[in-house]
Protein backbone atom coordinates (compact mmCIF):
# COMPACT_ATOMS: atom_id res chain seq x y z
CA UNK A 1 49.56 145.19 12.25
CA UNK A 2 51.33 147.61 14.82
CA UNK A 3 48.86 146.14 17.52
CA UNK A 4 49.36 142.98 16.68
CA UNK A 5 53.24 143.34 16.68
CA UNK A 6 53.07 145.23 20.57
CA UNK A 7 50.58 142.02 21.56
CA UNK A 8 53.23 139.70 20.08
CA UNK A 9 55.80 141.69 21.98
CA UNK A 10 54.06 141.34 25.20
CA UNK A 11 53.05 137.82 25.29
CA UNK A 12 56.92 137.15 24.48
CA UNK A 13 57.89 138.67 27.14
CA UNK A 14 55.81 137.38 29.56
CA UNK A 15 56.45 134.27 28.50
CA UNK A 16 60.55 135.02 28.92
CA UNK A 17 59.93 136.29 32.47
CA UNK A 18 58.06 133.33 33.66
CA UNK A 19 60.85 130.69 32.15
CA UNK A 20 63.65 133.44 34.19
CA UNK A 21 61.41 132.82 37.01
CA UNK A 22 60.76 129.44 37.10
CA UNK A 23 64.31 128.67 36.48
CA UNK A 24 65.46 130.95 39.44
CA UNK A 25 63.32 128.57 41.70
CA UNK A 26 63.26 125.32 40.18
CA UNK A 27 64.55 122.84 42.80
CA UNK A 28 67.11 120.27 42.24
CA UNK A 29 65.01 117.47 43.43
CA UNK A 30 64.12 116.32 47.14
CA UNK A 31 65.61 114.09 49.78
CA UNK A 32 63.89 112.20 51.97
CA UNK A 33 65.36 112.43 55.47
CA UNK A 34 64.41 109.82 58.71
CA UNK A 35 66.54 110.82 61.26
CA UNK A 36 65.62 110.75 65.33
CA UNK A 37 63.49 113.70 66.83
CA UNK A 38 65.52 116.72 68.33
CA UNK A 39 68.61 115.66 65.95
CA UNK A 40 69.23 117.81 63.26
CA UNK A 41 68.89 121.40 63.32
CA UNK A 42 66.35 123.22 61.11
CA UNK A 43 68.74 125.91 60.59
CA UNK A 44 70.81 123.47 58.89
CA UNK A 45 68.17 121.92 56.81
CA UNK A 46 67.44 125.56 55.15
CA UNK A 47 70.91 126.02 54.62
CA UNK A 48 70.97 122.87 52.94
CA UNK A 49 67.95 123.52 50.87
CA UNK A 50 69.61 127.47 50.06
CA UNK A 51 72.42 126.09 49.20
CA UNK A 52 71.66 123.28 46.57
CA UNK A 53 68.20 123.35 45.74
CA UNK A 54 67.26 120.22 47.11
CA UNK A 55 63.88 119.93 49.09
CA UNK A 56 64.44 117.80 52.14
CA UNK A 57 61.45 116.41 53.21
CA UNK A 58 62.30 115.07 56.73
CA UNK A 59 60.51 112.28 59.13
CA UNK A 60 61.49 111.49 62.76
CA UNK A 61 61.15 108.16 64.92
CA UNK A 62 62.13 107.31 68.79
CA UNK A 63 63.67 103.91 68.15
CA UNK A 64 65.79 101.96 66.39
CA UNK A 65 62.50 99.29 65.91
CA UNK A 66 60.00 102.08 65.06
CA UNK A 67 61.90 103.23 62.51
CA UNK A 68 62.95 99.57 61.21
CA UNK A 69 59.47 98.91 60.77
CA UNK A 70 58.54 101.81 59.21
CA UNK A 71 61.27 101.14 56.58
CA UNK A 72 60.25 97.55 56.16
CA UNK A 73 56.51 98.49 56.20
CA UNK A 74 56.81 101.17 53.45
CA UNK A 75 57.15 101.65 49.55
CA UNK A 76 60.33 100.86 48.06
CA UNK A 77 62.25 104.15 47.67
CA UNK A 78 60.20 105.78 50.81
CA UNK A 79 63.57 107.14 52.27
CA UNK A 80 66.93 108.07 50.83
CA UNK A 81 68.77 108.87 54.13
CA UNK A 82 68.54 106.50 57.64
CA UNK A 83 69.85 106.96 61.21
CA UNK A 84 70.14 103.61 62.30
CA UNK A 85 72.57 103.05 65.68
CA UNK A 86 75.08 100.46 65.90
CA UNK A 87 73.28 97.49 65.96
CA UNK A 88 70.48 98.38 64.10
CA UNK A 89 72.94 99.26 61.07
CA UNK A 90 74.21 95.64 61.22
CA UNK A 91 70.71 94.33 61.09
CA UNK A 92 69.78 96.45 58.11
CA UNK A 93 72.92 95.46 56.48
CA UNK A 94 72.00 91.32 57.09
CA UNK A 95 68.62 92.23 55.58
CA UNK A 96 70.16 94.13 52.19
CA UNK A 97 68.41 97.32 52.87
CA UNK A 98 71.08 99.66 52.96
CA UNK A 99 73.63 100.95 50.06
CA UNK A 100 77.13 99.95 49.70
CA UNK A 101 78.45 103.73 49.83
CA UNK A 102 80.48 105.28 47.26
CA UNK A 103 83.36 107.49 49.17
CA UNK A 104 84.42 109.04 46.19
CA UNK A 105 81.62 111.12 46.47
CA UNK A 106 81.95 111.87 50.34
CA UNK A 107 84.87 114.30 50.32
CA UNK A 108 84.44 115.93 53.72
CA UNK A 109 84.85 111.86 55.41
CA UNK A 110 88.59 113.09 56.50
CA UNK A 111 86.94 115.13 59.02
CA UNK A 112 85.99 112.33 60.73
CA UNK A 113 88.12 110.58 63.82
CA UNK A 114 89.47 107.21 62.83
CA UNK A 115 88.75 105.78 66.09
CA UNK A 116 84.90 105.52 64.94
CA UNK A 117 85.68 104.48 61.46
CA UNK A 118 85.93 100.24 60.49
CA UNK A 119 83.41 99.43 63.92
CA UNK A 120 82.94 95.57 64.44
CA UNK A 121 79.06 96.39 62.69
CA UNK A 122 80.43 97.25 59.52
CA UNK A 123 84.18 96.15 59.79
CA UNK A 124 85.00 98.28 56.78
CA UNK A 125 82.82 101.44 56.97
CA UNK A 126 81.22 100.15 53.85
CA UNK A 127 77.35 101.27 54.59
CA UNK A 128 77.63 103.50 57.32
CA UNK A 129 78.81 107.05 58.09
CA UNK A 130 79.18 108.31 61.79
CA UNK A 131 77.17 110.78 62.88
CA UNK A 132 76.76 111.26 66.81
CA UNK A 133 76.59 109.32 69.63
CA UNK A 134 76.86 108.78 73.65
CA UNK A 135 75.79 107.11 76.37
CA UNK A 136 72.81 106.35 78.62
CA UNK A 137 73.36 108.84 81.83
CA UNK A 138 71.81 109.13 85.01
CA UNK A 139 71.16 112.81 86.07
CA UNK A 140 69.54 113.88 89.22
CA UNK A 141 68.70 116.78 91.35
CA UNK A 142 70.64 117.41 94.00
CA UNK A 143 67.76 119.41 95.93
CA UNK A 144 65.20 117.03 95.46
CA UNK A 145 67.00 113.64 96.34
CA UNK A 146 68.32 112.26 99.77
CA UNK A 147 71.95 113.36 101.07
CA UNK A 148 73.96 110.60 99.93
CA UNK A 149 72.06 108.89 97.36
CA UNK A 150 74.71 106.80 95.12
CA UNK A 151 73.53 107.24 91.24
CA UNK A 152 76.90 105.41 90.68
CA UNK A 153 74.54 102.10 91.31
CA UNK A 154 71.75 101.35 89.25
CA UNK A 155 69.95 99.67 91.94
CA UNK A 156 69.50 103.47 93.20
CA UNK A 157 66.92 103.95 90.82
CA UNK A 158 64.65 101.26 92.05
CA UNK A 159 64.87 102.27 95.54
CA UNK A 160 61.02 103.11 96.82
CA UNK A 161 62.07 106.82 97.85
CA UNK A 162 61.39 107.58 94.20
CA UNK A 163 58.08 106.99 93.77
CA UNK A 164 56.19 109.18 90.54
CA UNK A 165 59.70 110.86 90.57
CA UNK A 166 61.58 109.69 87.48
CA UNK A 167 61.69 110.36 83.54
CA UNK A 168 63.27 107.62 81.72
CA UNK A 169 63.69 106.78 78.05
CA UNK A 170 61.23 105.01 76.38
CA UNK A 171 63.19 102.60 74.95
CA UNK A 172 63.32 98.50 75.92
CA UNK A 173 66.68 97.84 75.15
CA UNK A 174 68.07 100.52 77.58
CA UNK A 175 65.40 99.48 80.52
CA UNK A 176 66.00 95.87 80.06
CA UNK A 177 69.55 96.39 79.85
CA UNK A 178 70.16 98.52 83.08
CA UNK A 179 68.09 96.21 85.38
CA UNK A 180 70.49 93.69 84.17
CA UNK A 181 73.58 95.37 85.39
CA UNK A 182 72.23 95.85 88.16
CA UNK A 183 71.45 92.50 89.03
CA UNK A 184 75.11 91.82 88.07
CA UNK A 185 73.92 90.26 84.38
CA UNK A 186 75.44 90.93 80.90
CA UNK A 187 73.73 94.36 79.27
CA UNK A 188 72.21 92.24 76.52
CA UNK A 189 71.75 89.39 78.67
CA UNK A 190 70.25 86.36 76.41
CA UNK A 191 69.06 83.70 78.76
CA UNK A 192 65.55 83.22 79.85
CA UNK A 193 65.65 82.33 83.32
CA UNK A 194 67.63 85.40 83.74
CA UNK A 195 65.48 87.73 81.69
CA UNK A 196 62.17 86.11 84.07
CA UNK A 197 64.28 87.40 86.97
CA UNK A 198 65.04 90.76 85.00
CA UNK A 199 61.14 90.82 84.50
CA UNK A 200 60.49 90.62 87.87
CA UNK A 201 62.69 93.37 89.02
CA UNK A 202 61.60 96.01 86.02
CA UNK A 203 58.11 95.97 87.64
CA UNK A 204 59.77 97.17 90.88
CA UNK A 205 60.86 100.10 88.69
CA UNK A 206 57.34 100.83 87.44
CA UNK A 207 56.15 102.85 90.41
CA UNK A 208 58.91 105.12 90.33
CA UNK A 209 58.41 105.97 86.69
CA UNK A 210 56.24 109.34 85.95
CA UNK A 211 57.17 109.44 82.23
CA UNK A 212 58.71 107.38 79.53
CA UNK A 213 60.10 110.19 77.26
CA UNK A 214 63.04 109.21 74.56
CA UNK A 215 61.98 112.43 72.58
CA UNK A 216 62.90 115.30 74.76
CA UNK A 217 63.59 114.10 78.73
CA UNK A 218 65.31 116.78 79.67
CA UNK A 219 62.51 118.96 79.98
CA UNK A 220 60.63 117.49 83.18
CA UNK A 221 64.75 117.37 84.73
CA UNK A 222 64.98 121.52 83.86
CA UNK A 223 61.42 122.72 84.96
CA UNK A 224 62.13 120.01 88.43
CA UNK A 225 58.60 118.35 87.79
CA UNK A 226 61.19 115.13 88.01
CA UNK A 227 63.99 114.44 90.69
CA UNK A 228 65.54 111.80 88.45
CA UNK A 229 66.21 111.03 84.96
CA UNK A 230 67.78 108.45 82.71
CA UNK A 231 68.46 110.14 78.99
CA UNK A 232 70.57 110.77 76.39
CA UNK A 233 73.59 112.32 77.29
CA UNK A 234 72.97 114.83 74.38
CA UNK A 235 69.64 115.68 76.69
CA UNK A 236 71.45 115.62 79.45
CA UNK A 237 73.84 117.90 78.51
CA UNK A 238 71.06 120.74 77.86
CA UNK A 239 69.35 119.86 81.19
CA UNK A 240 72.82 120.29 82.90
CA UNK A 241 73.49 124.09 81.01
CA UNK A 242 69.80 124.99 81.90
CA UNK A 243 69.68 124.11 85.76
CA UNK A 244 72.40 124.35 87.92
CA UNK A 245 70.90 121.99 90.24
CA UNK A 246 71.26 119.24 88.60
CA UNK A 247 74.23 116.94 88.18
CA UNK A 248 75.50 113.92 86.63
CA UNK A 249 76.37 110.27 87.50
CA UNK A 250 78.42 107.31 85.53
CA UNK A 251 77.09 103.84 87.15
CA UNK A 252 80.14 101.87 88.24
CA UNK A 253 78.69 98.68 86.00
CA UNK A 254 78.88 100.76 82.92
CA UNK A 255 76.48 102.70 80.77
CA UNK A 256 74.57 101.79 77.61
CA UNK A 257 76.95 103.53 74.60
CA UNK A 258 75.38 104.27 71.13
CA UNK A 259 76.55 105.70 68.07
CA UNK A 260 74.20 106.63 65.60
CA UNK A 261 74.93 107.04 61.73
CA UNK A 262 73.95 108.16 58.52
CA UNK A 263 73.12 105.41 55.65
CA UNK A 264 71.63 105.35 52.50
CA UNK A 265 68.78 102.98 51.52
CA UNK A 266 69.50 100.97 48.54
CA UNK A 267 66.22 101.83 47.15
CA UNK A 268 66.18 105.45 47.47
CA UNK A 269 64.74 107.30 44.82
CA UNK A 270 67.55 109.85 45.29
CA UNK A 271 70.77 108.39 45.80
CA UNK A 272 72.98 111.28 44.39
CA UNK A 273 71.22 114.26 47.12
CA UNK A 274 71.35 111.49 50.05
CA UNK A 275 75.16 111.78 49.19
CA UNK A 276 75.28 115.38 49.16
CA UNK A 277 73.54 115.75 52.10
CA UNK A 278 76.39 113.40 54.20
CA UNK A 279 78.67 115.76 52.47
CA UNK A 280 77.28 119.12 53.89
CA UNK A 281 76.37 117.35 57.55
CA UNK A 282 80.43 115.94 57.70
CA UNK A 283 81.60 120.34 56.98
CA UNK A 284 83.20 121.06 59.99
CA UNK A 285 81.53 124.61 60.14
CA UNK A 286 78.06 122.86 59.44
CA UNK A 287 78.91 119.93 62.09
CA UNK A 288 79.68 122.59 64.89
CA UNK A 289 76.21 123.98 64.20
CA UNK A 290 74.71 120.70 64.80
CA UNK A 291 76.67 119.87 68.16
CA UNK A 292 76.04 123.52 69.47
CA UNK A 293 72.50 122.58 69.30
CA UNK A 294 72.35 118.97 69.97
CA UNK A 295 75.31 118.72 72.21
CA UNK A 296 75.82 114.50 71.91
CA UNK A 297 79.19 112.98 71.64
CA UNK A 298 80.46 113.90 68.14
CA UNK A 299 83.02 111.95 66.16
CA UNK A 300 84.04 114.87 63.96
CA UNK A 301 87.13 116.26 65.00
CA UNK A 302 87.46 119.26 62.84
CA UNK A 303 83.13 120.12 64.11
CA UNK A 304 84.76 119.51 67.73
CA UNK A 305 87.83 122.02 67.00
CA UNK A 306 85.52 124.48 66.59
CA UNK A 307 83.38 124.17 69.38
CA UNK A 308 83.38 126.49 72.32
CA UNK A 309 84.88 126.02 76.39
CA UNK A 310 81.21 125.23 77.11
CA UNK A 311 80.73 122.25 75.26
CA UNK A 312 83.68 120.96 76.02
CA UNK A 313 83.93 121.24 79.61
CA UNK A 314 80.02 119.38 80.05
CA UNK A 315 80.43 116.39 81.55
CA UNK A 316 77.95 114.87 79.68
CA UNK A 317 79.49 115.57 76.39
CA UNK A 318 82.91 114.84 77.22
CA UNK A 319 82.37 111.67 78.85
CA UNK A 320 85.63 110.28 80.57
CA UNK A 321 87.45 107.94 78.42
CA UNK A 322 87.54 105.02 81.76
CA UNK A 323 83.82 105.41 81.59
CA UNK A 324 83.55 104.88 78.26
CA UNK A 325 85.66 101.73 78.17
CA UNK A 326 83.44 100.26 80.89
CA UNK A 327 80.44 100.73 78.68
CA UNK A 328 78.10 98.10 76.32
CA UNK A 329 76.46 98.22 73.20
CA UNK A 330 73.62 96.88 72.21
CA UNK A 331 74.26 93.89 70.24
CA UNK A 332 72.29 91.91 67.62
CA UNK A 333 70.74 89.14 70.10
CA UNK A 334 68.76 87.25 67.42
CA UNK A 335 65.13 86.14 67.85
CA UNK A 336 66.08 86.69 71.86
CA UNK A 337 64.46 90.13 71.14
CA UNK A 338 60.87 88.80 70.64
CA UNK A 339 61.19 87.97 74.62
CA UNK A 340 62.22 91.40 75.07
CA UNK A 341 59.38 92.97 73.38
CA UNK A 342 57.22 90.66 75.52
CA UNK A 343 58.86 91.91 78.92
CA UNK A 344 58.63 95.67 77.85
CA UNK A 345 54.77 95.37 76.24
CA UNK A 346 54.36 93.73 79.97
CA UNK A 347 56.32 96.28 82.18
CA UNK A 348 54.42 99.45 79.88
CA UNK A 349 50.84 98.22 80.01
């Protein structure tokens, strides 16, 4: 009996220490995360994950269409949280694939500037969160182009002098767009004749064009494998802080703007994480980690406030405001953008 009572004893407690244990590890669910590559900090996905038990399993994409598809081509309930930009949020709003979000449950939203709140793609903030943003740039090296090359005109960049010599994004909307300013045509020009000509003029860009890179650009700018590049101005702002040879340039025609934001899918499996995960990102203390890494335009004032001299003296951070006003968006242009896809599969064959 006495053995039997100490085996008893034993096997109870094991069994109490393995429930203690489980229960100090159990997780609180997961969130599933598609966001764009080099946009979120690890650092802050752990803290996340320390913080509220939550498992955030997180995908990336290097368009707006990539991941659109992806969205549309998946499972119902595939992802909680999207990144579309602008346009792409209005899109995904005509098609009824994003939530109508509950604000009651996003506290930290007063941290936000109201100048980016209510934009003309969802008039009353109703799916869509800001998250970061900027421009299009032009950056060069000044060592490794000719004395008095303008990068204030677009048509710069299709100037022969710059043969296997330039990194640009990898994205049609941007390419498409820029040859069309600097032909003197609307940024999301619409008529055919005009986007023939536009055609025509991309493939005098080709040769100049060593890599298409919308992931990380910067790189071939820093390590000067590239005298020219045409990024993100969050990439450009690291390739400016890592090589002092390089500089920036604002086109006089204006620059493609973005702004890119956080919605929830109204089939995610886990609606009330996808909210707490807005939550945490919109901290001030949290957003300042973000933009220290990713240094993009950021529409959180009290994540700027904290920011350093450095980030906000980059020029391609703190774009001027007159250059921003000249800028374009990309707008919804219907079933034009099935002739776009033609001209880009064309110009990237």
């Amino acid at each position: 009996m006495k053995r039997r009572k100490v085996l008893f004893l034993t096997a109870a407690m094991a069994v109490l220490i393995w429930g203690l244990t489980a229960c100090g590890t159990e997780k609180n669910g997961t969130l599933n995360l598609f966001i764009w590559t080099e946009y979120i900090p690890d650092s802050v996905i752990q803290s996340f994950e320390k913080e509220t038990g939550i498992d955030v399993q997180m995908q990336t994409f290097s368009s707006n269409e990539e991941m659109l598809a992806k969205v549309q081509g998946s499972s119902p309930g595939t992802y909680d949280i999207v990144v579309p930009s602008d346009y792409m949020v209005e899109n995904m709003i005509s098609q009824d694939i994003l939530l109508e979000l509950d604000k009651s449950k996003l506290t930290n939203l007063e941290n936000l500037d109201s100048a980016y709140l209510n934009p003309s793609y969802d008039p009353e903030s109703k799916y869509s969160v800001p998250y970061m943003g900027g421009a299009g740039v032009i950056i060069y090296n000044k060592n490794m182009v000719e004395p008095g090359a303008d990068f204030t005109d677009y048509n710069e960049l299709f100037q022969p002098d710059y043969n296997n010599s330039m990194v640009v994004l990898d994205d049609f909307r941007s390419i498409i767009g820029i040859t069309a300013l600097s032909m003197g045509y609307d940024f999301n020009e619409t008529d055919e004749t005009r986007l023939g000509e536009i055609k025509e003029k991309m493939l005098t860009l080709k040769p100049n064009i060593k890599s298409f890179d919308s992931d990380s650009p910067k790189t071939l700018m820093i390590t000067e494998e590239t005298a020219v590049g045409l990024m993100w101005s969050g990439e450009a702002a690291l390739a400016l802080s890592e090589n002092e040879n390089l500089d920036i340039a604002f086109p006089k025609t204006g620059m493609y703007l973005f702004l890119d934001n956080l919605c929830i899918t109204k089939d995610a499996k886990n609606p009330d994480n996808a909210y707490k995960f807005i939550d945490y990102v919109l901290k001030a203390e949290v957003n300042k980690e973000i933009s220290t890494e990713f240094p993009y335009l950021n529409p959180n004032t009290a994540g700027v406030a904290l920011m350093n001299d450095a980030y906000k003296d980059n020029k391609a951070i703190v774009i001027p405001a007159e250059e921003i006003a000249k800028g374009y968006y990309v707008k919804n242009i219907g079933k034009t953008v099935d002739l776009y896809s033609e001209i880009w599969a064309e110009f990237t064959k």
